[in-house]
Protein backbone atom coordinates (compact mmCIF):
# COMPACT_ATOMS: atom_id res chain seq x y z
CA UNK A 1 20.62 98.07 -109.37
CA UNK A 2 19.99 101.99 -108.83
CA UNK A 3 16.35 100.78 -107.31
CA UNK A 4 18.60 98.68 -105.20
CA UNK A 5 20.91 101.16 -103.97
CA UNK A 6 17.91 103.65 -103.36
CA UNK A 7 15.83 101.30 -101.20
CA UNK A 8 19.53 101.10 -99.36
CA UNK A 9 20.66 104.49 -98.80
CA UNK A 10 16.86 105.91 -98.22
CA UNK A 11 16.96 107.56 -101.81
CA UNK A 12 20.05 108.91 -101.68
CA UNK A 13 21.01 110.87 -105.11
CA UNK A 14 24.54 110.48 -106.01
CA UNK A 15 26.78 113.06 -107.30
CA UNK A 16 30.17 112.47 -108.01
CA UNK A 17 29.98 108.55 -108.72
CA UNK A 18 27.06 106.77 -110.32
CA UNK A 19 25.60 103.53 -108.88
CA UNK A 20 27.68 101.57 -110.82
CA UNK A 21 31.32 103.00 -110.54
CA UNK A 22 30.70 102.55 -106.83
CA UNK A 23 30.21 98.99 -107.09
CA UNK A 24 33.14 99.26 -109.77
CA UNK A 25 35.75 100.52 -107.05
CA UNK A 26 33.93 98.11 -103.76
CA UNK A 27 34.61 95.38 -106.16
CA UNK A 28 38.45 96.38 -107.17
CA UNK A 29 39.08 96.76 -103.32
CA UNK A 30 37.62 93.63 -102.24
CA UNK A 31 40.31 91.80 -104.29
CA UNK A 32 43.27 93.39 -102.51
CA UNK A 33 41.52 92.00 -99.17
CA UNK A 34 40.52 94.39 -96.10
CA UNK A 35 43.21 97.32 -96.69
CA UNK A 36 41.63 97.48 -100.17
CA UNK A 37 37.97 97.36 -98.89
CA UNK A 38 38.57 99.78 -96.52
CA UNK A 39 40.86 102.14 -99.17
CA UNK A 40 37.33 102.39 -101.42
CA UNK A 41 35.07 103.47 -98.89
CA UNK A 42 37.30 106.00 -97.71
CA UNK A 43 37.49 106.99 -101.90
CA UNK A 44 33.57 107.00 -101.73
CA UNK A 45 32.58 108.74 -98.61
CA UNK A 46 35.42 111.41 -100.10
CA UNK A 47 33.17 112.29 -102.92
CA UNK A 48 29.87 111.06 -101.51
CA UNK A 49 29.44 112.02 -97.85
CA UNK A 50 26.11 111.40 -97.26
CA UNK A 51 25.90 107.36 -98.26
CA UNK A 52 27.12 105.35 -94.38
CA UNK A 53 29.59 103.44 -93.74
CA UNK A 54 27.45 100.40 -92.99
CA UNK A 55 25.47 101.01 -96.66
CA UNK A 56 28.50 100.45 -98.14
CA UNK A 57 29.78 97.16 -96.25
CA UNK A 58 26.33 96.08 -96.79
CA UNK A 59 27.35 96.37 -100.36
CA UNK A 60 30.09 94.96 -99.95
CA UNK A 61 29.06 91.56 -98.37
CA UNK A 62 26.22 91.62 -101.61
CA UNK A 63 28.51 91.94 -104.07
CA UNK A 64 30.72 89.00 -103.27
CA UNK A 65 27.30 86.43 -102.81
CA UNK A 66 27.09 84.61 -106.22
CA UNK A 67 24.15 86.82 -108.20
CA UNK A 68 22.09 83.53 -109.41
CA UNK A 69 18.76 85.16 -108.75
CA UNK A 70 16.95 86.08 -105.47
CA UNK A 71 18.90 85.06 -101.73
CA UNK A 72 16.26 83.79 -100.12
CA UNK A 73 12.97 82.01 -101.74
CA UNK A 74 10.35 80.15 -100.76
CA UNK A 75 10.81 76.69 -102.22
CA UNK A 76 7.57 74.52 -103.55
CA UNK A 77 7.79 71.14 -102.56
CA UNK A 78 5.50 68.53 -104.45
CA UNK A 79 4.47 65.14 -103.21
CA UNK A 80 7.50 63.73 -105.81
CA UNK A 81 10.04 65.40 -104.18
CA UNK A 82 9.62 64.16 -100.74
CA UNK A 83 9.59 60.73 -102.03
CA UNK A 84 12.26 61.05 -103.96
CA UNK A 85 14.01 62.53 -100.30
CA UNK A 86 12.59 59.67 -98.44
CA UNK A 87 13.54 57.10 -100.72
CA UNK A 88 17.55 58.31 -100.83
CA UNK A 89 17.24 58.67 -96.47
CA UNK A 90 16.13 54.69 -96.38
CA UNK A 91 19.31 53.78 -98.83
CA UNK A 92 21.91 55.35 -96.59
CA UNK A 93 24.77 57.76 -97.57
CA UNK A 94 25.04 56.89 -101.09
CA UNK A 95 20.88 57.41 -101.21
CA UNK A 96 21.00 60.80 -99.45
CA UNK A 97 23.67 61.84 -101.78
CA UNK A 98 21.78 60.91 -105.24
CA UNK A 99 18.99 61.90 -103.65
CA UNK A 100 19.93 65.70 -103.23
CA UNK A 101 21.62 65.76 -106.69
CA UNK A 102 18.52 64.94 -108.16
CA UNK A 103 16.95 67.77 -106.40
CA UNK A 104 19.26 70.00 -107.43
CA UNK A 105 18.98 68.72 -110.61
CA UNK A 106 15.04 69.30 -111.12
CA UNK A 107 15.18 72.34 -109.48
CA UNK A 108 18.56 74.47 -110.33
CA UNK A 109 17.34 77.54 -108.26
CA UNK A 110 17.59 74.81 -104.79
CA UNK A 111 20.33 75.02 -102.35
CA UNK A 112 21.18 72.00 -100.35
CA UNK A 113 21.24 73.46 -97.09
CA UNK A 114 17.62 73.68 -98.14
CA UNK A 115 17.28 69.95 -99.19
CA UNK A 116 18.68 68.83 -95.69
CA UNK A 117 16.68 71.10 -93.68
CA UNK A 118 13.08 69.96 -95.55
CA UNK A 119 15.11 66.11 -94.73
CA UNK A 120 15.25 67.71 -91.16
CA UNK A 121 11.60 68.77 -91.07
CA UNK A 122 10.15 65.31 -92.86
CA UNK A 123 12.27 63.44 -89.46
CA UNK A 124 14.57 61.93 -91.91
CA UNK A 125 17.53 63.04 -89.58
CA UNK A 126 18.03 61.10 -86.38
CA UNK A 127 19.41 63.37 -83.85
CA UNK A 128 23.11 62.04 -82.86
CA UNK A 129 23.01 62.18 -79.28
CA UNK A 130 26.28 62.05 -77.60
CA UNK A 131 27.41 58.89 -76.30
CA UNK A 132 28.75 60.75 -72.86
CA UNK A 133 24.65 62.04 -72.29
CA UNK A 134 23.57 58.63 -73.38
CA UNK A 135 25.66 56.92 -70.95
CA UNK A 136 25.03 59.10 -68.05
CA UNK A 137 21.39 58.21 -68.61
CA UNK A 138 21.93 54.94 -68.25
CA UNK A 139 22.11 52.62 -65.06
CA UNK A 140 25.65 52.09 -63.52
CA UNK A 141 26.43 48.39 -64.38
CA UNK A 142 29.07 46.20 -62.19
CA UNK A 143 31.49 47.12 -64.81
CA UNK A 144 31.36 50.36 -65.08
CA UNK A 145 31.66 50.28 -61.02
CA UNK A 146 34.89 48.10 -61.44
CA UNK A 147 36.26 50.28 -63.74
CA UNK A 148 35.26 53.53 -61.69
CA UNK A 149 36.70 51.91 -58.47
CA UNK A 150 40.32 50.59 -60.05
CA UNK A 151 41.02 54.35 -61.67
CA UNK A 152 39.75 56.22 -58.78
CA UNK A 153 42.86 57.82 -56.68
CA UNK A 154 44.85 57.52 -59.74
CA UNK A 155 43.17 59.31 -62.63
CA UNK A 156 41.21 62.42 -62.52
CA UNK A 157 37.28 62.78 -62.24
CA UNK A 158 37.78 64.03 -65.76
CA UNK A 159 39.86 61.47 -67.16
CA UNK A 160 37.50 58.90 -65.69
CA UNK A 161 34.60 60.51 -67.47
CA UNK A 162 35.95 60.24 -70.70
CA UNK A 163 36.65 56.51 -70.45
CA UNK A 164 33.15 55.57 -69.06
CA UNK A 165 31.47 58.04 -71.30
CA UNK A 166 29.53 60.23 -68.94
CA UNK A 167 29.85 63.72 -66.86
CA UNK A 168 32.35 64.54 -64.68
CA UNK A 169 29.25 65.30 -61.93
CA UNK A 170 28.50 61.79 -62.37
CA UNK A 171 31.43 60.20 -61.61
CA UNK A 172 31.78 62.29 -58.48
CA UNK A 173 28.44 61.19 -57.05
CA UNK A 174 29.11 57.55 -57.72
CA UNK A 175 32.23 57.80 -56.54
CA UNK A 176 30.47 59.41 -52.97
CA UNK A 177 27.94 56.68 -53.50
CA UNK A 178 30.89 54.00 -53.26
CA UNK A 179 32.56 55.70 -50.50
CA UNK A 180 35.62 57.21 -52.24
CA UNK A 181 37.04 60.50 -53.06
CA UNK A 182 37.79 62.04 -56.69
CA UNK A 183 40.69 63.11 -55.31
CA UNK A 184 43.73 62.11 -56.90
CA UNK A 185 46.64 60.38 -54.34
CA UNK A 186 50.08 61.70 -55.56
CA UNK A 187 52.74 59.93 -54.88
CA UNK A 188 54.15 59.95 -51.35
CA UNK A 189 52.27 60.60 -47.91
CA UNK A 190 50.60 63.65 -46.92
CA UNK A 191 51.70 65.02 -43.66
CA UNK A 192 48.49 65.22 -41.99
CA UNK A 193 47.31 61.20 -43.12
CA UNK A 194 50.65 60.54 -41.72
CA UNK A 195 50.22 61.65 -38.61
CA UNK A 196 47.10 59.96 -38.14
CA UNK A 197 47.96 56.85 -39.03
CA UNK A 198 51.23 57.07 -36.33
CA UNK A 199 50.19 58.73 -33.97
CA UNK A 200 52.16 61.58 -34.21
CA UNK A 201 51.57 65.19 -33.50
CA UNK A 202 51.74 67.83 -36.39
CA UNK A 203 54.68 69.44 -35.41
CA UNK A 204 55.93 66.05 -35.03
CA UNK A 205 56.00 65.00 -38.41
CA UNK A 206 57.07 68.56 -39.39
CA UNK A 207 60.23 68.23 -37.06
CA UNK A 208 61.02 64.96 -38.06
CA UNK A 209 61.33 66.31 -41.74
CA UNK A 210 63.51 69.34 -40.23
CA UNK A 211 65.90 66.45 -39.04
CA UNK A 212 66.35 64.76 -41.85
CA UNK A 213 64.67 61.63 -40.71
CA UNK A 214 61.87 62.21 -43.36
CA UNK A 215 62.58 63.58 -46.66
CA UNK A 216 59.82 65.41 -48.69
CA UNK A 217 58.76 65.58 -52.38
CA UNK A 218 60.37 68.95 -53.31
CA UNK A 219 61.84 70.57 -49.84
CA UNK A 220 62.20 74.08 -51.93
CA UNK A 221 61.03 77.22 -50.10
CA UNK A 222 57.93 79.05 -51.81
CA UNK A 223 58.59 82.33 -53.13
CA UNK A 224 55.88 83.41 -51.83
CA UNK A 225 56.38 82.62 -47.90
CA UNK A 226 59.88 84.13 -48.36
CA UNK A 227 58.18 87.32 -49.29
CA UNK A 228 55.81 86.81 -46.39
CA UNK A 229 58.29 85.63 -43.79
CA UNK A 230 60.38 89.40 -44.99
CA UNK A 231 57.43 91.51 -44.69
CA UNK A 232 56.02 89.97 -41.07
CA UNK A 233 59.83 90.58 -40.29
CA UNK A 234 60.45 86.79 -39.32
CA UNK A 235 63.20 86.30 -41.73
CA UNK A 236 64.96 89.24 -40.75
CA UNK A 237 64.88 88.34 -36.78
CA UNK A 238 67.31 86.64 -35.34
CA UNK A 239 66.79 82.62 -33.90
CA UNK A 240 66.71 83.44 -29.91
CA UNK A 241 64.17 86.69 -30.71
CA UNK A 242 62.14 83.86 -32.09
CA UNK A 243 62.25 81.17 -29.75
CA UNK A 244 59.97 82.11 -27.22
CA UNK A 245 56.86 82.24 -29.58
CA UNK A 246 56.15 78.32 -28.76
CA UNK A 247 56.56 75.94 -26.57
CA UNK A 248 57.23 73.31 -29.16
CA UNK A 249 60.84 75.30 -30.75
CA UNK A 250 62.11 73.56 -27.32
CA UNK A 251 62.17 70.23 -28.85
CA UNK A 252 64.52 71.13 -32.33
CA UNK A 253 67.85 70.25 -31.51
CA UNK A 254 69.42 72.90 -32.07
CA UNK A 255 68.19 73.94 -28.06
CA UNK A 256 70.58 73.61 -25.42
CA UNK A 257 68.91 70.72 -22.78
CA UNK A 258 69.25 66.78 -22.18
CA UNK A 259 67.14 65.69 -23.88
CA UNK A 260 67.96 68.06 -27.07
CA UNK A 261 71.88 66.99 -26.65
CA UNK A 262 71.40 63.23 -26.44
CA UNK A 263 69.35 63.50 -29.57
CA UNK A 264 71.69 65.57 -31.60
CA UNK A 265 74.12 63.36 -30.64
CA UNK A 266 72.26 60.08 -31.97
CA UNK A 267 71.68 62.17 -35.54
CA UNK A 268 74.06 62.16 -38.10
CA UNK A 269 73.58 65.67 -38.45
CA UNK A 270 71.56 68.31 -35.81
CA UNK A 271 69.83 71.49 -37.51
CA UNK A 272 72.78 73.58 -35.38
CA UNK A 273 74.91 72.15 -38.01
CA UNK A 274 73.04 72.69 -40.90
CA UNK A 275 76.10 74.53 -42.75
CA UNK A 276 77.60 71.19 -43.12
CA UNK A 277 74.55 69.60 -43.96
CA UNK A 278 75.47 65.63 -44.97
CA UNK A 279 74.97 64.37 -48.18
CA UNK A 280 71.70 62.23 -48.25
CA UNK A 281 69.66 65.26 -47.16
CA UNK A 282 68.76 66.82 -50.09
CA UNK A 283 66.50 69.29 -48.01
CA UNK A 284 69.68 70.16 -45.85
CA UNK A 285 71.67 71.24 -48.88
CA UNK A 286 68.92 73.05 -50.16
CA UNK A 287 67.85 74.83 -47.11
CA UNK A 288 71.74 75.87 -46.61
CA UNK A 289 72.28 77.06 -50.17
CA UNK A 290 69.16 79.60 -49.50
CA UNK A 291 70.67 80.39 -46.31
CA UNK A 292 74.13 81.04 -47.83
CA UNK A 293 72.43 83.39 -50.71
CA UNK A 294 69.99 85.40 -48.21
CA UNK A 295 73.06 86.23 -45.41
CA UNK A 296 71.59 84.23 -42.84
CA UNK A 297 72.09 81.47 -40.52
CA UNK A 298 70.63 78.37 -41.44
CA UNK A 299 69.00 77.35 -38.37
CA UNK A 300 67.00 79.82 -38.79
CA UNK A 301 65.47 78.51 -42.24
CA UNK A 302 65.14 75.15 -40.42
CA UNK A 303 63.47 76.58 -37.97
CA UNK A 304 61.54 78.94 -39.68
CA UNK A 305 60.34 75.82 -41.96
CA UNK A 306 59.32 74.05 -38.84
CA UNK A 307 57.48 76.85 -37.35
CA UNK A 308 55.37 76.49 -40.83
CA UNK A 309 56.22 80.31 -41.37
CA UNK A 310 58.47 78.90 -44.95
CA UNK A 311 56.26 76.29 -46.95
CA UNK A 312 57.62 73.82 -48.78
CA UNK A 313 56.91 73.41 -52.58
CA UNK A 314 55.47 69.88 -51.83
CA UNK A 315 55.74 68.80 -48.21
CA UNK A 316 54.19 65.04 -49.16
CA UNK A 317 56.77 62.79 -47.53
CA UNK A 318 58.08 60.20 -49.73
CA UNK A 319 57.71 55.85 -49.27
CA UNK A 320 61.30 55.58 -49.87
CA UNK A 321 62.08 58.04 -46.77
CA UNK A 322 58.93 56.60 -44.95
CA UNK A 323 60.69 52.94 -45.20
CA UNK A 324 64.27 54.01 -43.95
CA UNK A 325 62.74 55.86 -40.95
CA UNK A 326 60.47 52.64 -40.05
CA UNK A 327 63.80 50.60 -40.14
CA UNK A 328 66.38 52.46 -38.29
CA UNK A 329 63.90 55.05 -35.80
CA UNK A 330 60.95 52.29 -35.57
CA UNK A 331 60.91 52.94 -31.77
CA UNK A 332 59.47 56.82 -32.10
CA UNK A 333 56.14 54.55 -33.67
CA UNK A 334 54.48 52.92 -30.67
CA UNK A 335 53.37 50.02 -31.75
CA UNK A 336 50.58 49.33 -29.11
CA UNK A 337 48.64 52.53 -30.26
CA UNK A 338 48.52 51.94 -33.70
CA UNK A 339 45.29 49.37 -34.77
CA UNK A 340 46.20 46.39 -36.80
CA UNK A 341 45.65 47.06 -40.21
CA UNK A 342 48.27 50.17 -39.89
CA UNK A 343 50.84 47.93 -37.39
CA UNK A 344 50.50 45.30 -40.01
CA UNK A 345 51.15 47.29 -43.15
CA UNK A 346 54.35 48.80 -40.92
CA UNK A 347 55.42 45.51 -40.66
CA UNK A 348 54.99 44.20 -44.24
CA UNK A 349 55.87 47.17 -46.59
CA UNK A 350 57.65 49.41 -44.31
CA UNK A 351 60.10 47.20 -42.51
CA UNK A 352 58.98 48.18 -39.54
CA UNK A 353 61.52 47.36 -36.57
CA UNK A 354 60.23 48.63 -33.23
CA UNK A 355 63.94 48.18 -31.71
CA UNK A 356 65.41 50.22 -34.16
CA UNK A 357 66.18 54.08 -32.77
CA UNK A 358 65.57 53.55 -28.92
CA UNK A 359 67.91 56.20 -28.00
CA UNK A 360 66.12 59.17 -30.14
CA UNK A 361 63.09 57.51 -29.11
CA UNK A 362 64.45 58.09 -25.41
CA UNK A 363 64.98 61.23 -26.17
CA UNK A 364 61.38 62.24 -27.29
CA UNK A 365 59.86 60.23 -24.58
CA UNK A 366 59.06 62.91 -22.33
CA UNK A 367 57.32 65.28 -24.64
CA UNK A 368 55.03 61.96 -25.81
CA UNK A 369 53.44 60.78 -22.30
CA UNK A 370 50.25 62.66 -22.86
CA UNK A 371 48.96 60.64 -25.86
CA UNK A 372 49.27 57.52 -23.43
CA UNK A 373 46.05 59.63 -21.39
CA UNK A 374 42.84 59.80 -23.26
CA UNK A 375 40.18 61.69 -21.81
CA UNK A 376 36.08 61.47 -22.80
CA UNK A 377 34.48 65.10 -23.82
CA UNK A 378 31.61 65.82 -21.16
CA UNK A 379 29.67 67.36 -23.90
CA UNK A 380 29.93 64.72 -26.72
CA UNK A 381 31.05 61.69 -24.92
CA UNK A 382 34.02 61.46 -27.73
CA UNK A 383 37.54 60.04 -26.16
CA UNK A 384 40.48 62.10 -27.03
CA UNK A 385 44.20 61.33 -26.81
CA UNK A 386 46.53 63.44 -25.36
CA UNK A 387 46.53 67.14 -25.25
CA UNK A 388 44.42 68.06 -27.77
CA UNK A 389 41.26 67.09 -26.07
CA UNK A 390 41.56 70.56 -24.44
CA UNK A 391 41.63 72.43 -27.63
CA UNK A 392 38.27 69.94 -28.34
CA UNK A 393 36.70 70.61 -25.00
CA UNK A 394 37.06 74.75 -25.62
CA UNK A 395 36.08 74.03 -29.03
CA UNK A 396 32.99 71.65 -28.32
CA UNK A 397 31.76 74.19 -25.33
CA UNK A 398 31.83 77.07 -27.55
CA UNK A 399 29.83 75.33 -30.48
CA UNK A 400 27.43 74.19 -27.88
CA UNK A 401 26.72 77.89 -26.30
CA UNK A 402 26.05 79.43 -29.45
CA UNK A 403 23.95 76.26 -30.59
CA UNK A 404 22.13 77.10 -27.16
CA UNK A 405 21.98 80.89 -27.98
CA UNK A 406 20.53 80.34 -30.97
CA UNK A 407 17.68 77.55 -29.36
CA UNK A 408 17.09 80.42 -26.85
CA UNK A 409 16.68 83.29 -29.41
CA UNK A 410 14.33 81.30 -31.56
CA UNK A 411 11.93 80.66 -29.02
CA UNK A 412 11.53 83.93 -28.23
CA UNK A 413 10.83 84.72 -30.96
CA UNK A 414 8.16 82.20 -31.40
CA UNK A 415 6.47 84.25 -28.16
């Protein structure tokens, strides 16, 4: 052991404890756990200052391997024992297992880490591939594409993976393949798809929710904007400093005008009086309470929310609200601009009623005769409803001058 301990410590000659006293106190230490181990080496290095810190957690990790001969050894393997391996592989588990006890019975000095790696080296071990990476190797089957296409908008990519056994990449890219998106549908409608589908402007939909004709998800008020809408100074100004930033705050009822009045009037309740908001508008209530607790009026939180300076915890709009706005405001959807897979699902799920609502649809009429116009873009020969092929002609010019630009620059360079 003191040959040991010299190789170790680069000859070191002791000379307070001898060799074995130091293994005496590493040992006594190790039982009361890491205090303890770390106790006796401070006790050593007291005495002996020139052994290291690492020489003596070196010793420490020897002393508690079992001392049955050398660590590591090169084992001799005869012809016998690798048929005596083989023979236990073909028989299974039990085989394997009487197998490696006879090893270790004919040779005591064996470990079976040892005996399984020389099993590993023979091929005697089949490689368990996982069944997700043998899957995704595999062909998609009509199956598998059923199965893909009935979970897809409902569970996640990852969820999806796990039942069919491959990679979340691959279900994405069959899923592209297919035509879909990974992307789960929550429940409800998002404003946007909405809008689309009806024909409705953005702000639209978004004043339509500020009315209480369309109820959303969670109408809560992000932290977040609130501490955005404070620092901009939005929150703090009052509603007329604010109304002259768009066009579009003309058409809340809360305005003074015709066509604002008659529309108030065929509400049960107007965002000008949102302190009384009624009872089945949950949004109402909740916008009013945040009013009440921040000093303010709560038109202005209305307004504010429909301005999109206050986001909403989850603005999806909900089927239930969807289905009581088709049946008693059916006339603010025109019918004849919607195609007829959306007019028919209107019809069937949503109790559509076109007669339903005339007078708020009266009231909105003026500020909806430009999507009866479309226009076709010079530029890309796309037609555009209403307005907004303006902001697409500005748009589409733009793109093509710096397309041009770019043409132009190249082939200069090319001279």
């Amino acid at each position: 052991m003191a040959d040991r301990w010299a190789s170790a410590t680069g000859n070191y000659s002791f000379r307070f404890f001898s060799p074995e006293e130091i293994d005496r106190i590493l040992r006594e230490g190790v039982k009361r756990g890491r205090t303890g181990s770390h106790c006796a080496i401070e006790r050593i290095l007291k005495h002996e200052p020139g052994l290291g810190r690492a020489a003596l957690w070196s010793r420490i990790r020897r002393l508690k391997l079992p001392s049955n001969g050398k660590l590591y050894q090169r084992m001799a393997w005869s012809s016998e024992d690798d048929q005596i391996l083989r023979k236990g592989y073909e028989e299974g588990w039990k085989g394997k297992r009487e197998a490696v006890r006879e090893l270790l019975r004919r040779h005591p000095a064996w470990q079976p880490h040892s005996i399984w790696g020389r099993a590993a080296k023979l091929g005697l071990v089949r490689n368990k591939i996982k069944k997700s990476r043998r899957r995704s190797c595999q062909p998609w089957t009509e199956d598998d594409d059923r199965t893909l296409l009935t979970m897809a908008g409902y569970k996640t990519a990852k969820f999806i993976s796990k039942a069919l056994h491959r990679s979340e990449c691959a279900v994405c890219y069959r899923l592209a393949v297919l035509g879909k998106s990974s992307r789960v549908h929550l429940e409800g409608f998002a404003r946007r798809t909405l809008a689309q589908e009806l024909h409705f402007g953005s702000r639209t939909i978004q004043r339509l929710i500020v009315q209480g004709l369309l109820e959303v998800r969670d109408p809560r008020i992000t932290r977040k904007s609130l501490e955005n809408a404070y620092k901009t100074g939005r929150l703090t100004a009052s509603l007329p400093d604010q109304q002259p930033e768009t066009k579009e705050t003309s058409m809340l009822p809360c305005q003074d005008g015709p066509a604002a009045s008659s529309l108030s009037n065929s509400l049960s309740a107007a965002p000008c009086e949102s302190s009384k908001p009624p009872r089945s508008c949950r949004a109402k209530r909740i916008w009013a309470d945040m009013a009440r607790q921040l000093g303010v009026d709560a038109a202005v939180i209305e307004q504010l929310v429909f301005l999109g300076v206050l986001k909403l915890y989850d603005p999806r709009v909900t089927e239930k609200s969807l289905a009581r706005f088709c049946a008693r405001y059916g006339a603010l959807v025109k019918a004849d601009l919607l195609d007829a897979e959306t007019r028919a699902w209107l019809v069937s799920s949503m109790d559509l009623s076109p007669s339903a609502g005339k007078v708020v649809a009266g009231a909105m009429e003026a500020f909806r005769q430009h999507a009866r116009v479309v226009r076709a873009c010079e530029h890309c020969g796309r037609a555009i409803r209403g307005n907004v092929f303006f902001r697409h002609v500005k748009r589409c010019t733009k793109e093509r001058q710096q397309a041009a630009a770019v043409v132009a620059a190249r082939d200069r360079a090319a001279f």
